[in-house]
Protein backbone atom coordinates (compact mmCIF):
# COMPACT_ATOMS: atom_id res chain seq x y z
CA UNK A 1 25.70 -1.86 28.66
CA UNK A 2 26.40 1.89 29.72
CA UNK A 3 29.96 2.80 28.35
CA UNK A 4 30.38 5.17 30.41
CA UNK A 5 30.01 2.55 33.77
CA UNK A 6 32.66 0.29 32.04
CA UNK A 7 34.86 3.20 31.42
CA UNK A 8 34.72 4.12 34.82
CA UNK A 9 34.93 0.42 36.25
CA UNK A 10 38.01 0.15 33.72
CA UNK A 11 39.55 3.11 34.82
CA UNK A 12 39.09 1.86 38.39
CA UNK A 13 40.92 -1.22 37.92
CA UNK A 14 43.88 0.17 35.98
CA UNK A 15 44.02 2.81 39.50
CA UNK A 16 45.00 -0.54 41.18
CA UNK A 17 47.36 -2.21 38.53
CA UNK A 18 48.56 1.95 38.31
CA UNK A 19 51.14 1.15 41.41
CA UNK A 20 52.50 -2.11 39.34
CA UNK A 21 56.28 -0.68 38.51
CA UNK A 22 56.52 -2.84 35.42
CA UNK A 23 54.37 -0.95 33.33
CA UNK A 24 54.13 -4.37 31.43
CA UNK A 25 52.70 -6.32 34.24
CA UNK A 26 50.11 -3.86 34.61
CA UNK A 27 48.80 -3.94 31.73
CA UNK A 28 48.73 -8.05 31.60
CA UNK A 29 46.98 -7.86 35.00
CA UNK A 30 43.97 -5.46 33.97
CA UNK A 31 43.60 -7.87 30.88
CA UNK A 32 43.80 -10.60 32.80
CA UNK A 33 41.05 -9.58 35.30
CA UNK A 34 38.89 -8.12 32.57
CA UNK A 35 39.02 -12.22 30.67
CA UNK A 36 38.37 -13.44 34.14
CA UNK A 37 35.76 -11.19 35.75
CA UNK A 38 33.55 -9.14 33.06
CA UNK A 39 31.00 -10.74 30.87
CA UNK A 40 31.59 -11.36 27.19
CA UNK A 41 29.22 -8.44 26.47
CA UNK A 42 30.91 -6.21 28.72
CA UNK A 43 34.38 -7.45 27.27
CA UNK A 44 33.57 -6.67 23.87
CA UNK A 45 31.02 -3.24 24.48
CA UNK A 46 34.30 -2.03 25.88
CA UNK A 47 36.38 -3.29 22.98
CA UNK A 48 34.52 -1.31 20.91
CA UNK A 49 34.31 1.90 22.74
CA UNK A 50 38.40 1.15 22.57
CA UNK A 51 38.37 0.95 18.49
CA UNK A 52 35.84 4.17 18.69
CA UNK A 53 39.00 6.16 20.45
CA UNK A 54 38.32 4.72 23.57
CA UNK A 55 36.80 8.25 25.07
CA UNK A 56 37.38 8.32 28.87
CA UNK A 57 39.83 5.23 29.21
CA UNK A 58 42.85 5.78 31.12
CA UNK A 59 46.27 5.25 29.02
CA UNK A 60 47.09 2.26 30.78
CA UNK A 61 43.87 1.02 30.52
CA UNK A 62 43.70 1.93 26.58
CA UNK A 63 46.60 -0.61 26.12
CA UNK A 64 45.70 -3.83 28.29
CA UNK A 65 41.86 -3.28 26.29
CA UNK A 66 44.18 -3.30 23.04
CA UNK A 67 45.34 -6.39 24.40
CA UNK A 68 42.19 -8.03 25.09
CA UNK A 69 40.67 -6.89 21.38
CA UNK A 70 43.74 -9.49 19.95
């Protein structure tokens, strides 16, 4: 998997969860839609680019891939 692709897809879905008010339910809808729509592979090349300092990702998107990694 490229990184830098998922980053970018990543980033893209947090842009849409971004106008969510509740910071909270942003972040439980990009994990949500990354357990329901990416691949295990892509789910965990991401986690790791996320435990490597997560390069790229967006804040919000840094925390709901947290999530995901529990």
């Amino acid at each position: 998997m490229d990184i830098e692709n998922l980053v970018k897809m990543a980033n893209s879905i947090g842009d849409f969860f971004s106008a969510e008010p509740d910071r909270e339910i942003g972040v439980a809808g990009i994990t949500q839609h990354l357990k329901n729509f990416w691949e295990q592979r892509m789910q965990l090349a991401t986690i790791q680019h996320y435990e490597a300092g997560g390069e790229g990702l967006t804040d919000l998107v840094k925390t709901a891939v947290g999530q995901l990694a529990k």
